[in-house]
N, C-alpha and C. Protein backbone atom coordinates (compact mmCIF):
# COMPACT_ATOMS: atom_id res chain seq x y z
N UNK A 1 0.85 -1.17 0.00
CA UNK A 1 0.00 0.00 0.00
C UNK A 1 0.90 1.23 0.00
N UNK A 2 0.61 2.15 -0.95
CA UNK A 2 1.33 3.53 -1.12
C UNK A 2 1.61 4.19 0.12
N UNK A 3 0.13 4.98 0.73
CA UNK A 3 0.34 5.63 1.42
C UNK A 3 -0.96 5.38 2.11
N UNK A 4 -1.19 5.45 3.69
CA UNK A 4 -2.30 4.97 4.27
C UNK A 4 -2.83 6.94 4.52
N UNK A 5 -3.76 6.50 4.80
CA UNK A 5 -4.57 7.29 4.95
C UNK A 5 -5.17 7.56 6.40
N UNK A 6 -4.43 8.00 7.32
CA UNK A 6 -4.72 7.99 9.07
C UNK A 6 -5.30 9.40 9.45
N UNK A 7 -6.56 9.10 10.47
CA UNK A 7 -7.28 10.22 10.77
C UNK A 7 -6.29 10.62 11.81
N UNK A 8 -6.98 11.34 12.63
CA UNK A 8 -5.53 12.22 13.93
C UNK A 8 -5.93 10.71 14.56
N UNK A 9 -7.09 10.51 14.99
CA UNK A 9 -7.07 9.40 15.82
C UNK A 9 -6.85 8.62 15.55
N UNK A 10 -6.56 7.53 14.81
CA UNK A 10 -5.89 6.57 14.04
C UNK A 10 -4.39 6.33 14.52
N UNK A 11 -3.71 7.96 14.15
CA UNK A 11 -2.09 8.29 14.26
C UNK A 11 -2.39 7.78 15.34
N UNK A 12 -3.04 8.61 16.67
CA UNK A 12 -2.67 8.43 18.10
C UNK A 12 -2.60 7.08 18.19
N UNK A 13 -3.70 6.12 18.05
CA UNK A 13 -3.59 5.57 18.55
C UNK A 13 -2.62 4.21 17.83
N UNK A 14 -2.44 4.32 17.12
CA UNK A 14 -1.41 3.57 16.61
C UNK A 14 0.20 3.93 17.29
N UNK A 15 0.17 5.01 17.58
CA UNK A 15 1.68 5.65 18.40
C UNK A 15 1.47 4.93 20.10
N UNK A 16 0.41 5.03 20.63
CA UNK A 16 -0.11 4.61 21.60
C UNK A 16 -0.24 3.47 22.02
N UNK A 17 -1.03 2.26 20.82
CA UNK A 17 -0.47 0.94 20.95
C UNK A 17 0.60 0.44 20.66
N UNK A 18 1.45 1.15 20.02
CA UNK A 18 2.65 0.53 19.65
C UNK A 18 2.10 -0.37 18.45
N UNK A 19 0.97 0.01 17.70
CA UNK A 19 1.30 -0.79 16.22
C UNK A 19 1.87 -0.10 15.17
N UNK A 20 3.09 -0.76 14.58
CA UNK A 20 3.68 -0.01 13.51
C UNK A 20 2.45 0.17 12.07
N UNK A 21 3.58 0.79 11.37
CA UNK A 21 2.45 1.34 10.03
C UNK A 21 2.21 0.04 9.25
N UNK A 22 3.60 -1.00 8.98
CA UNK A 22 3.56 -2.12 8.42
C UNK A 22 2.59 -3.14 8.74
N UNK A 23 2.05 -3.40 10.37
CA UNK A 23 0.70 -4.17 10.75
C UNK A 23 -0.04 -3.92 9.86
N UNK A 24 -0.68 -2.28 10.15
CA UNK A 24 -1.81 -1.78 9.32
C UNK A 24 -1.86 -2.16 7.57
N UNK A 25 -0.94 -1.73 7.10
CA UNK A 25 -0.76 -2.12 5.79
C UNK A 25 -0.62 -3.81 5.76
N UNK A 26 -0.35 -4.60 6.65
CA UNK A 26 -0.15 -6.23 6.50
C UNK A 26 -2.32 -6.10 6.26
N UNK A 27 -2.40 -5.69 7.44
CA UNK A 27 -3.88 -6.14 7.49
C UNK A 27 -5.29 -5.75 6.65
N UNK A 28 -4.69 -4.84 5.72
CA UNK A 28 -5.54 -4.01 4.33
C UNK A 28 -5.07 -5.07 3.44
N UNK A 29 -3.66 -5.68 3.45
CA UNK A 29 -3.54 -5.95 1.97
C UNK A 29 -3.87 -7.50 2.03
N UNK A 30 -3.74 -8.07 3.63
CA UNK A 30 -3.96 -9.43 3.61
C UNK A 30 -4.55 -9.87 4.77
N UNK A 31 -5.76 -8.94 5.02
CA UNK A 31 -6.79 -9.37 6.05
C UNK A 31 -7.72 -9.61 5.75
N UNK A 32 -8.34 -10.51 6.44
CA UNK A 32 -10.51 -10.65 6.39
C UNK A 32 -10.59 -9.49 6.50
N UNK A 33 -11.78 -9.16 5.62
CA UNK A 33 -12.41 -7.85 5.15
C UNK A 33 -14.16 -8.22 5.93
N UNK A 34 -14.90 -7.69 6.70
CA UNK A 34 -16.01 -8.08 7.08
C UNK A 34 -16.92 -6.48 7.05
N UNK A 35 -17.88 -6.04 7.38
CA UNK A 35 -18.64 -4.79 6.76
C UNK A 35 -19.47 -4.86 8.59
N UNK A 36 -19.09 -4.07 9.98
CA UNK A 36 -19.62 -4.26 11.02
C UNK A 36 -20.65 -2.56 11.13
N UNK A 37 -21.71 -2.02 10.86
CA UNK A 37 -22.30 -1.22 11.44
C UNK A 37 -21.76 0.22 10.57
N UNK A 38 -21.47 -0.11 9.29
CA UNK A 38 -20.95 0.87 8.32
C UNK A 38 -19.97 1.14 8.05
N UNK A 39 -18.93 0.16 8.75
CA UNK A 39 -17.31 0.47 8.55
C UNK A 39 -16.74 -0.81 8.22
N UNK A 40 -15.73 -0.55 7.55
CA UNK A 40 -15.39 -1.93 6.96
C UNK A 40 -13.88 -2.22 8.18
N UNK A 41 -13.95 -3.52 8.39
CA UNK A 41 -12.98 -3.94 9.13
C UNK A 41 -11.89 -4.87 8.97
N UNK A 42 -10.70 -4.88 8.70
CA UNK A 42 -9.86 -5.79 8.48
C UNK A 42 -8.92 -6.39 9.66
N UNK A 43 -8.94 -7.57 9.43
CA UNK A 43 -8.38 -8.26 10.70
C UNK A 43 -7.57 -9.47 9.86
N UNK A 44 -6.57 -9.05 10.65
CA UNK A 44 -5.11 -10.15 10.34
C UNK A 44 -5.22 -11.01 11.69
N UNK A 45 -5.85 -12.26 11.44
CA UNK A 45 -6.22 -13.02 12.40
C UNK A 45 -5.35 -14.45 12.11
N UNK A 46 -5.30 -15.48 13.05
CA UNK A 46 -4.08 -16.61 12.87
C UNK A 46 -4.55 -17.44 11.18
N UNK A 47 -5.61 -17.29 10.97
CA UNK A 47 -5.60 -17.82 9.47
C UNK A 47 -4.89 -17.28 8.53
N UNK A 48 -5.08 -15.66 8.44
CA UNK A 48 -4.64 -15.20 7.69
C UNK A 48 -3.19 -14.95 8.09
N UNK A 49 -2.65 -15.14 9.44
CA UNK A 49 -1.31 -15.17 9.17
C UNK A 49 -0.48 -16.54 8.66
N UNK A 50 -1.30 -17.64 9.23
CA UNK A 50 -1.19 -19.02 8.14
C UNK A 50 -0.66 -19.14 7.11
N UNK A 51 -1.85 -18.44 6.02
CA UNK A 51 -2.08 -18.53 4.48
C UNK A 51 -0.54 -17.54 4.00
N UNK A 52 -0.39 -16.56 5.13
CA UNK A 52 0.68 -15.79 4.53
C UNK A 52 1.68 -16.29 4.36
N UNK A 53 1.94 -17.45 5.69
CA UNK A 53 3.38 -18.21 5.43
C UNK A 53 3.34 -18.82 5.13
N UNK A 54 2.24 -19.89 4.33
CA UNK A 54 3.00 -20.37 3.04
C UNK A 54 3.24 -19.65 1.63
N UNK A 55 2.36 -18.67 1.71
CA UNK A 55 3.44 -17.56 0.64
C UNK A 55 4.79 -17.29 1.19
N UNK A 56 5.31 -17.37 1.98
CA UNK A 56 6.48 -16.81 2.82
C UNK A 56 7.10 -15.53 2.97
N UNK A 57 5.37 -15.20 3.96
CA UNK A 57 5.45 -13.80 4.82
C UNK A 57 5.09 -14.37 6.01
N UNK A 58 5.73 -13.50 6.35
CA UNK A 58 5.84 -13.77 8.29
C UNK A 58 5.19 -12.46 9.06
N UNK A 59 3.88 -13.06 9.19
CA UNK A 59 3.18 -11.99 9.67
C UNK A 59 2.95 -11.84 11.18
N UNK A 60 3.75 -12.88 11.79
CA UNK A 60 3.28 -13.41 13.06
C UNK A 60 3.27 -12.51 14.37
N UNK A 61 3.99 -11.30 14.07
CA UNK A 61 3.82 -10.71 15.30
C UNK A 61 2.65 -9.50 15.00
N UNK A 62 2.34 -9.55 13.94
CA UNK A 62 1.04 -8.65 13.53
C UNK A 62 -0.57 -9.60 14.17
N UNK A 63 -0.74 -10.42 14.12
CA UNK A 63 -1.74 -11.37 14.35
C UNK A 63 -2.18 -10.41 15.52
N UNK A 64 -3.59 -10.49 15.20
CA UNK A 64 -4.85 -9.52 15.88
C UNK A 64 -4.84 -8.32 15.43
N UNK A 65 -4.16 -7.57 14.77
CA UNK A 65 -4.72 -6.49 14.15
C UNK A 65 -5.44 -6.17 13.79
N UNK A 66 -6.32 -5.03 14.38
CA UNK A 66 -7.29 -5.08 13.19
C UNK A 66 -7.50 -2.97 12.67
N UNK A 67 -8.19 -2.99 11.64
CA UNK A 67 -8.05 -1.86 11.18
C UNK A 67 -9.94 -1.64 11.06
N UNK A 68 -10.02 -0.42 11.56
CA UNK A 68 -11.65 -0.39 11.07
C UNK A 68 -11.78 1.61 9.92
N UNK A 69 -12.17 1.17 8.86
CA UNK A 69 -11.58 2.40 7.73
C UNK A 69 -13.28 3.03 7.11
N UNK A 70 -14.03 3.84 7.09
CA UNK A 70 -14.60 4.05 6.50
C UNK A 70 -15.00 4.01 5.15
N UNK A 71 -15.56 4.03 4.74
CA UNK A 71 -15.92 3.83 2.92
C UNK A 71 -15.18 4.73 2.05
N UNK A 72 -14.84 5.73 2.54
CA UNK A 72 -13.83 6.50 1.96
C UNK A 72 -12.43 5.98 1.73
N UNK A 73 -12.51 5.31 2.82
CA UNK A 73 -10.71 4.73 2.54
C UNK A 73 -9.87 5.28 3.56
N UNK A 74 -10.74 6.07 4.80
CA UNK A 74 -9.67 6.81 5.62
C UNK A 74 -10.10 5.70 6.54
N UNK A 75 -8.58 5.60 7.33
CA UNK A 75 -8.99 4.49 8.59
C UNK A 75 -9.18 5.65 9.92
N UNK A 76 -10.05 4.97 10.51
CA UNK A 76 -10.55 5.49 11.58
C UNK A 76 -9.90 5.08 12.73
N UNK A 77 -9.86 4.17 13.18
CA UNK A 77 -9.04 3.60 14.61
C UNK A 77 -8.37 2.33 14.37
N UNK A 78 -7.47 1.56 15.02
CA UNK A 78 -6.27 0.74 14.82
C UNK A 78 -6.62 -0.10 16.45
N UNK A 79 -6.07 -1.35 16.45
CA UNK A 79 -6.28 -2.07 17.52
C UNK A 79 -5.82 -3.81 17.62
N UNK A 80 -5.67 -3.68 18.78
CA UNK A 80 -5.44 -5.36 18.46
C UNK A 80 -5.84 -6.21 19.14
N UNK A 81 -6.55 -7.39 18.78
CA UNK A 81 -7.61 -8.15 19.63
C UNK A 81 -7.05 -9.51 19.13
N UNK A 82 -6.63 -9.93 20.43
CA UNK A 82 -6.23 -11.29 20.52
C UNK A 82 -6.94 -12.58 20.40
N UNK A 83 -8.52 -12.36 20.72
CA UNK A 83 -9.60 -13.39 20.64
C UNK A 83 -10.31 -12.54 19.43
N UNK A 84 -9.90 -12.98 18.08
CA UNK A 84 -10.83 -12.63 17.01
C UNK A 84 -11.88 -13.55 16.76
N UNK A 85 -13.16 -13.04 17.04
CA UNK A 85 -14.40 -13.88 16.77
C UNK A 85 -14.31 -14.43 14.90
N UNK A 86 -15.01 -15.42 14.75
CA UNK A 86 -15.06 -15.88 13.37
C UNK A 86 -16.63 -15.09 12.70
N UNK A 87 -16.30 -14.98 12.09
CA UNK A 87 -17.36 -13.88 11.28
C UNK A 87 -18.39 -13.74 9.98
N UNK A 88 -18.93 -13.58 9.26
CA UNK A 88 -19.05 -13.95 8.03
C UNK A 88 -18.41 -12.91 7.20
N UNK A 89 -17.68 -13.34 6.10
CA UNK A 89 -16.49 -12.21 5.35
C UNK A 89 -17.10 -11.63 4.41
N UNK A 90 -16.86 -10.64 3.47
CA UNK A 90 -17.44 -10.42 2.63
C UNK A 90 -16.23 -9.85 1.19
């Protein structure tokens, strides 16, 4: 991904959790994509860090990320959740 697109709150809190920019971008370009209450959400969850290594990416310390971005394409808040529920994807 070129260049992400972070609201102020986004920045913070990505400076705040300590998730780098590379999570975020792992989890746009190779996360479950699911649609929760008008925002689209991507989550780099242990499947998808799986599938990555047998492409041979090592996503493993990203696992639980998740990104929630509006329809515009700006992400809104950053986070990481260790118990990712299973979902229906879209």
């Amino acid at each position: 991904m070129l260049g992400l697109l972070l609201t102020a709150h986004a920045a913070q809190r990505c400076r705040c959790r300590a998730i780098p920019h590379a999570a975020v971008a792992a989890a746009l370009d190779h996360g479950g994509r699911r649609l929760i209450r008008g925002a689209e959400v991507y989550t780099l969850g242990w499947r998808e860090v799986d599938r990555c290594a047998v492409a041979g990416l090592d996503f493993s310390r990203f696992e639980g990320t998740e990104v929630v971005c509006a329809h515009s394409g700006e992400i809104l808040t950053v986070y990481r959740n260790r118990r990712v529920r299973r979902s229906r994807r879209y």
